[in-house]
C-alpha atoms as a PDB file:
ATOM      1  CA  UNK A   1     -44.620   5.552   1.837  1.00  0.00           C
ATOM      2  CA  UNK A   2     -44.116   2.748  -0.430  1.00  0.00           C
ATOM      3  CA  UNK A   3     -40.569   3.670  -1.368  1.00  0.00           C
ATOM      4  CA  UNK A   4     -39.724   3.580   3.031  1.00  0.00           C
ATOM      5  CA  UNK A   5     -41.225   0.156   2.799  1.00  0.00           C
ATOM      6  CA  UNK A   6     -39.584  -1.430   0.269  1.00  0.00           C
ATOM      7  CA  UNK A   7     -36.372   0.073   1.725  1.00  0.00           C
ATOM      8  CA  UNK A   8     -36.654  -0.957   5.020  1.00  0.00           C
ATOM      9  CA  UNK A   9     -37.718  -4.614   4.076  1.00  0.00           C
ATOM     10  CA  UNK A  10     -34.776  -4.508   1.684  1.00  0.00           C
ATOM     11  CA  UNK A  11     -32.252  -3.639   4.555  1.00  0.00           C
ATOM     12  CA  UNK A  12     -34.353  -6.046   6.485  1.00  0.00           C
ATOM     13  CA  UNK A  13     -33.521  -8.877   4.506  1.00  0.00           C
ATOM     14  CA  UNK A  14     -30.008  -8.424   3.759  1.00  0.00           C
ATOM     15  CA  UNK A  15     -28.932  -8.263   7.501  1.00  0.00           C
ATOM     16  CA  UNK A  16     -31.443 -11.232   7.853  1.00  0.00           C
ATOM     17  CA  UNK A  17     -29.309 -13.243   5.301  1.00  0.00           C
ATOM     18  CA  UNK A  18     -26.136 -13.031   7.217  1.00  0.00           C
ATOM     19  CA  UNK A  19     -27.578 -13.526  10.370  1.00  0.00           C
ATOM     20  CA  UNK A  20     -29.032 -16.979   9.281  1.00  0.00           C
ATOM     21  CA  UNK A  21     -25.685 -17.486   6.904  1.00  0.00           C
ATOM     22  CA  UNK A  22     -23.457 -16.945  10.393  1.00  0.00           C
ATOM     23  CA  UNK A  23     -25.659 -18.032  12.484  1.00  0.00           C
ATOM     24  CA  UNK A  24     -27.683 -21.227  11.133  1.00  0.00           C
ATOM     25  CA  UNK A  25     -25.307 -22.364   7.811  1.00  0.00           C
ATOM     26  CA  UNK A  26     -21.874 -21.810   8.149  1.00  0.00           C
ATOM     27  CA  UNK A  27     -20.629 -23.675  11.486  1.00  0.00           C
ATOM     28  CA  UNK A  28     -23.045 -26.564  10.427  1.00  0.00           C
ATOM     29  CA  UNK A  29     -21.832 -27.155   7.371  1.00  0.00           C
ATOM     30  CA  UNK A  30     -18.730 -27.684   9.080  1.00  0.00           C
ATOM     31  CA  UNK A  31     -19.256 -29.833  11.975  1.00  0.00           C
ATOM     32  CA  UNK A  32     -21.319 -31.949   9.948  1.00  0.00           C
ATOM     33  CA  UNK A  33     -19.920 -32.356   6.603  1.00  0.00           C
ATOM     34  CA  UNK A  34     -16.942 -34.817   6.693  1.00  0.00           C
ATOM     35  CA  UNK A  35     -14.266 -32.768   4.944  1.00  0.00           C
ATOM     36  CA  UNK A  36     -13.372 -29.105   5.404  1.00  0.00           C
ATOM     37  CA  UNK A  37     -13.015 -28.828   1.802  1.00  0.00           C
ATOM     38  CA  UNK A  38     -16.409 -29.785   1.120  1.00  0.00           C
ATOM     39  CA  UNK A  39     -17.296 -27.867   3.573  1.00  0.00           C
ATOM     40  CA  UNK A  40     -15.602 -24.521   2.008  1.00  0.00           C
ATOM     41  CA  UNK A  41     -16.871 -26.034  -1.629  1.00  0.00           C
ATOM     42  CA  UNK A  42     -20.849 -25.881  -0.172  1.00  0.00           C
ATOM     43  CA  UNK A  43     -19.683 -22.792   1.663  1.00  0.00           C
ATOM     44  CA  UNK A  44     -18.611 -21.254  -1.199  1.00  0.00           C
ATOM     45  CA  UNK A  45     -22.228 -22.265  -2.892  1.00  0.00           C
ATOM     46  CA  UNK A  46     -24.317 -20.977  -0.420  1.00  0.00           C
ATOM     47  CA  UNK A  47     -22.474 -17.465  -0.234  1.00  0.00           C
ATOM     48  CA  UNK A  48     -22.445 -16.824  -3.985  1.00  0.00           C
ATOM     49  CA  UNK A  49     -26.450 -17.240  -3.839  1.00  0.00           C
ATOM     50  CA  UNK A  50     -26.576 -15.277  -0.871  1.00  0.00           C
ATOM     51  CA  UNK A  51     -24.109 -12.752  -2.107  1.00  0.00           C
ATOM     52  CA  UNK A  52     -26.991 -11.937  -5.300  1.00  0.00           C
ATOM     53  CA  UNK A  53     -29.553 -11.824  -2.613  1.00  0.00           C
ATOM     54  CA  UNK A  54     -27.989  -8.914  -1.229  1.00  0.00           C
ATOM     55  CA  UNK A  55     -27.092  -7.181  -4.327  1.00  0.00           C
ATOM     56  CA  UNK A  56     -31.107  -7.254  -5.038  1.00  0.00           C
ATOM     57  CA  UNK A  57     -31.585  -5.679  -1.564  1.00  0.00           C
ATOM     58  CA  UNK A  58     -28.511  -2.872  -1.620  1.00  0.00           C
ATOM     59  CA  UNK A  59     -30.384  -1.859  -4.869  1.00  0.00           C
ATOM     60  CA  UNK A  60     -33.192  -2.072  -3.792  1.00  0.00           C
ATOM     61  CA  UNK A  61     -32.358   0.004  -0.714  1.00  0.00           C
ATOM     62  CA  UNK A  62     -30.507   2.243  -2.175  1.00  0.00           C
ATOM     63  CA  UNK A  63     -32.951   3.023  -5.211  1.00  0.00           C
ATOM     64  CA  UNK A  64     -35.146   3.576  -2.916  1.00  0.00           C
ATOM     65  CA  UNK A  65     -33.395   6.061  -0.412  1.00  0.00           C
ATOM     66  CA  UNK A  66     -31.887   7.940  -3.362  1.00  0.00           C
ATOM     67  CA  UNK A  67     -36.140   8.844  -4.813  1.00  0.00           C
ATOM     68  CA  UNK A  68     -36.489   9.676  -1.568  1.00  0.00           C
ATOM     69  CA  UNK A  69     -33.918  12.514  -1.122  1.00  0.00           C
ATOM     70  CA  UNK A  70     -34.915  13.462  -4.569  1.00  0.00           C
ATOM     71  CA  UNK A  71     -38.818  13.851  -3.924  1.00  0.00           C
ATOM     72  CA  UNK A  72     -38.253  15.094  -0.245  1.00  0.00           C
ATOM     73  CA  UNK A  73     -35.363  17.421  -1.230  1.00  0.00           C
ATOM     74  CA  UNK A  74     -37.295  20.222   0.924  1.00  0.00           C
ATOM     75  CA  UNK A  75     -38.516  18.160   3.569  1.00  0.00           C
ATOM     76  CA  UNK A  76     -37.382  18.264   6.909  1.00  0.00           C
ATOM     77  CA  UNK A  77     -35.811  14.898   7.059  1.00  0.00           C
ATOM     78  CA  UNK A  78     -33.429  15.327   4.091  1.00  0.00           C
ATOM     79  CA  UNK A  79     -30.090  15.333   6.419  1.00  0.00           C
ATOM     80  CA  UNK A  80     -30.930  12.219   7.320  1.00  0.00           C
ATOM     81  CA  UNK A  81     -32.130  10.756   4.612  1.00  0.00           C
ATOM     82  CA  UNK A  82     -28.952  11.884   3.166  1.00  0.00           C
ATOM     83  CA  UNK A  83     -26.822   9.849   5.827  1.00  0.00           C
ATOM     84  CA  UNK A  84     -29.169   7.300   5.294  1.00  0.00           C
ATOM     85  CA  UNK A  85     -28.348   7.088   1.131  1.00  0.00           C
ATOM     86  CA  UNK A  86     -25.142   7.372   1.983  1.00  0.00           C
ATOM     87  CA  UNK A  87     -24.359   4.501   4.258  1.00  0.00           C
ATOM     88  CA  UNK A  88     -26.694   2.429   1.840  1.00  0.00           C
ATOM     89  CA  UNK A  89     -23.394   3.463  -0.849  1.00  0.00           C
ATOM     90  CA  UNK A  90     -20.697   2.860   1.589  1.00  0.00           C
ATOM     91  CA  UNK A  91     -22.610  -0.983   2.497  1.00  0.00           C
ATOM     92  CA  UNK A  92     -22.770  -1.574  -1.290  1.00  0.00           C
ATOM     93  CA  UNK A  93     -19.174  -0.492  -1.701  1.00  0.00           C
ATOM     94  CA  UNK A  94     -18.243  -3.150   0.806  1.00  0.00           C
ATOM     95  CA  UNK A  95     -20.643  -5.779  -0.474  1.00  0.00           C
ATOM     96  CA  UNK A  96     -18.995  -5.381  -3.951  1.00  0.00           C
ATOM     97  CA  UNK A  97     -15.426  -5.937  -2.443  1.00  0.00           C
ATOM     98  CA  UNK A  98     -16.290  -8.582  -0.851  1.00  0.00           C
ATOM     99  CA  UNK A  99     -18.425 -10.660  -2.987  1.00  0.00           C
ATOM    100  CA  UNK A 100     -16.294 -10.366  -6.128  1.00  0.00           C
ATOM    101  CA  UNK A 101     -13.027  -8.828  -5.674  1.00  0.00           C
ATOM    102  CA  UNK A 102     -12.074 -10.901  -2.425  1.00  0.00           C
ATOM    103  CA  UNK A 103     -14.585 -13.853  -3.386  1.00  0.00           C
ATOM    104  CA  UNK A 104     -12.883 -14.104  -6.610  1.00  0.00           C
ATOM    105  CA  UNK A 105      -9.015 -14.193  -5.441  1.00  0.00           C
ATOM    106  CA  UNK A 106     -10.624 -16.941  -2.749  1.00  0.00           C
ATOM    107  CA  UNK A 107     -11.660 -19.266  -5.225  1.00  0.00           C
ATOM    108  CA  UNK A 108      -8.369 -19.004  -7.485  1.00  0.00           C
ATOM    109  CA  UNK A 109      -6.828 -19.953  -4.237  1.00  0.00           C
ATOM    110  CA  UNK A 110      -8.918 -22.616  -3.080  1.00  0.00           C
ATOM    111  CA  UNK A 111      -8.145 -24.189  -6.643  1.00  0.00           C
ATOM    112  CA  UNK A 112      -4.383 -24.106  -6.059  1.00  0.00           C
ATOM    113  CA  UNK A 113      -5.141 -25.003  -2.068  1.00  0.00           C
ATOM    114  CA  UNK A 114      -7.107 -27.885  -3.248  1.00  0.00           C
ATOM    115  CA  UNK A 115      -7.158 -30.043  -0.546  1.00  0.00           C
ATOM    116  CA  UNK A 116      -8.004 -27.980   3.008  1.00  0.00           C
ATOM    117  CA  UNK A 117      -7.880 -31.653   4.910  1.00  0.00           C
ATOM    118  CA  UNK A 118      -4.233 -32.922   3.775  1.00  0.00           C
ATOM    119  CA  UNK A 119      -2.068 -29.751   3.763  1.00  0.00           C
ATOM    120  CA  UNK A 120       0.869 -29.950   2.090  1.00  0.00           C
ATOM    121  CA  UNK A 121       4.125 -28.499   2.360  1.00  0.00           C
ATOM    122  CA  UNK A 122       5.653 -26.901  -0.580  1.00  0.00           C
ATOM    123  CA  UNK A 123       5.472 -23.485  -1.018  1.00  0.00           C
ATOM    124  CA  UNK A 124       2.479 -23.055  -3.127  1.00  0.00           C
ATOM    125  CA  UNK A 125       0.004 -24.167  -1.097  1.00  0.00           C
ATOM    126  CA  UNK A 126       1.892 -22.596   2.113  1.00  0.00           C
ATOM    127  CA  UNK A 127       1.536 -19.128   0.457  1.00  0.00           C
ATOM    128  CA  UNK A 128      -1.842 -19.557  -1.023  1.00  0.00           C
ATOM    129  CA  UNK A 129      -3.153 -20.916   2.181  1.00  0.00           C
ATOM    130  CA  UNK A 130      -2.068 -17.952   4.143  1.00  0.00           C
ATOM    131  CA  UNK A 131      -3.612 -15.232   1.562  1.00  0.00           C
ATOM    132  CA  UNK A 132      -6.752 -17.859   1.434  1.00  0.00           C
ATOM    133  CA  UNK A 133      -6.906 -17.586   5.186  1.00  0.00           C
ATOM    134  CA  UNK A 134      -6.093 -13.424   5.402  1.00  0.00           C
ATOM    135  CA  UNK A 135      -8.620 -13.008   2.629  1.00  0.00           C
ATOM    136  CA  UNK A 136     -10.995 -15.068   4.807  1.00  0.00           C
ATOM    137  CA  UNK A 137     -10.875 -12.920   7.630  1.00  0.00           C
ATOM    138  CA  UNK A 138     -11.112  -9.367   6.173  1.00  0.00           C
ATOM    139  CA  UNK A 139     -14.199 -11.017   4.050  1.00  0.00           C
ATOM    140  CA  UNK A 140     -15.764 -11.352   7.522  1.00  0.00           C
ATOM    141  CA  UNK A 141     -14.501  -8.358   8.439  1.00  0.00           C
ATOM    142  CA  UNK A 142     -16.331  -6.770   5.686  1.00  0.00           C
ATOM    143  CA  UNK A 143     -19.661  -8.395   6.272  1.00  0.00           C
ATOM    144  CA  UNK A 144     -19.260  -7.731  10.232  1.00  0.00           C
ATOM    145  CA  UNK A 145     -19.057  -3.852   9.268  1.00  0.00           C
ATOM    146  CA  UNK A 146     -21.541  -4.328   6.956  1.00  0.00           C
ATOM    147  CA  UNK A 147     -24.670  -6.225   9.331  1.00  0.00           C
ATOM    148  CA  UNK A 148     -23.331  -3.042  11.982  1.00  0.00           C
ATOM    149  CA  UNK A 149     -23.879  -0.272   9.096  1.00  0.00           C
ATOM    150  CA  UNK A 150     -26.856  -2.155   7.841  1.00  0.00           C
ATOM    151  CA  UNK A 151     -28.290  -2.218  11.439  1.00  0.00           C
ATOM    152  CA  UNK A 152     -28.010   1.720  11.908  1.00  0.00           C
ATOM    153  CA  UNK A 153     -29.369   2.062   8.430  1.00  0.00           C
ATOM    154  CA  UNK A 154     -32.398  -0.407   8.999  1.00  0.00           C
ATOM    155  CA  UNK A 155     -33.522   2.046  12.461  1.00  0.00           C
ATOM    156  CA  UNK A 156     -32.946   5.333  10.701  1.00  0.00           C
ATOM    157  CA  UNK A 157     -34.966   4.155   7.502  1.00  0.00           C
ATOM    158  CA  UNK A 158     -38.156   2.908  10.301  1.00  0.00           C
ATOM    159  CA  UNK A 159     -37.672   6.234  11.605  1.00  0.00           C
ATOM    160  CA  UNK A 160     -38.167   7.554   8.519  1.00  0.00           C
ATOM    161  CA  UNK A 161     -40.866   5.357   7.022  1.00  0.00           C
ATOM    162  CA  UNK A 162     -43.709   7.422   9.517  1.00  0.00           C
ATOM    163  CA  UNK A 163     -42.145  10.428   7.637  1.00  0.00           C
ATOM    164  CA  UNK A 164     -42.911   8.982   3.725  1.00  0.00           C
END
């Protein structure tokens, strides 16, 4: 029972952290900070802290679902438990695309951007501004799948937790 628990808060807590990171950080940062690039640059703060906070919890989560198919291997349950593990896997395949391999190519670009307020118009900063911006939108992308996947996850593992 234990194992369910610390599961379910686990996939409780990452899908709360991107619910308050969409929902109560990111469009205030940037209606109220002064500069876009300061903006991104607290942005960019705030999601690498978030971004350990749910690699704890997909651990966690999945740690946890994986002893679970193990000790309930016979148990009635295991087919979805199974599902379960495995969209844990498929979330923490996502998480780690996003938070480091498109993270990292984001903040190499926003050094050559530089300055998101006073665009400029030689080629650099044209190009990197347009992967910046593509890279931007499959990150949320990602995390959009991600809170959906998450969701499913988070009802099948309180369906579960009356089970053990």
């Amino acid at each position: 029972m234990i194992l369910s628990i610390i599961k379910s808060l686990s996939l409780g807590v990452w899908l709360g952290s991107l619910l308050m990171l969409g929902a109560a950080v990111a469009a205030p940062v940037f209606q109220e900070l002064p500069s876009k690039t300061m903006a991104g640059n607290l942005n960019s703060v705030i999601l690498s802290r978030m971004n350990m906070i749910e690699w704890i919890c997909g651990i966690l989560a999945f740690l946890s679902a994986l002893t679970l198919v193990i000790v309930n291997w016979n148990g009635e349950y295991r087919t979805i438990r199974l599902v379960e593990t495995a969209l844990i896997f498929v979330m923490i395949t996502l998480l780690w695309m996003y938070s480091t391999k498109m993270s990292e190519r984001m903040g190499e670009l926003r050094q050559t951007i530089g300055d998101f307020d006073n665009p400029r118009t030689d080629n650099e900063y044209i190009m990197a501004k347009a992967e910046f911006d593509d890279l931007h939108k499959g990150y949320t992308r990602l995390v959009g799948i991600n809170m959906v996947l998450i969701t499913a996850t988070f009802v099948l593992s309180i369906v579960n937790t009356r089970q053990g």
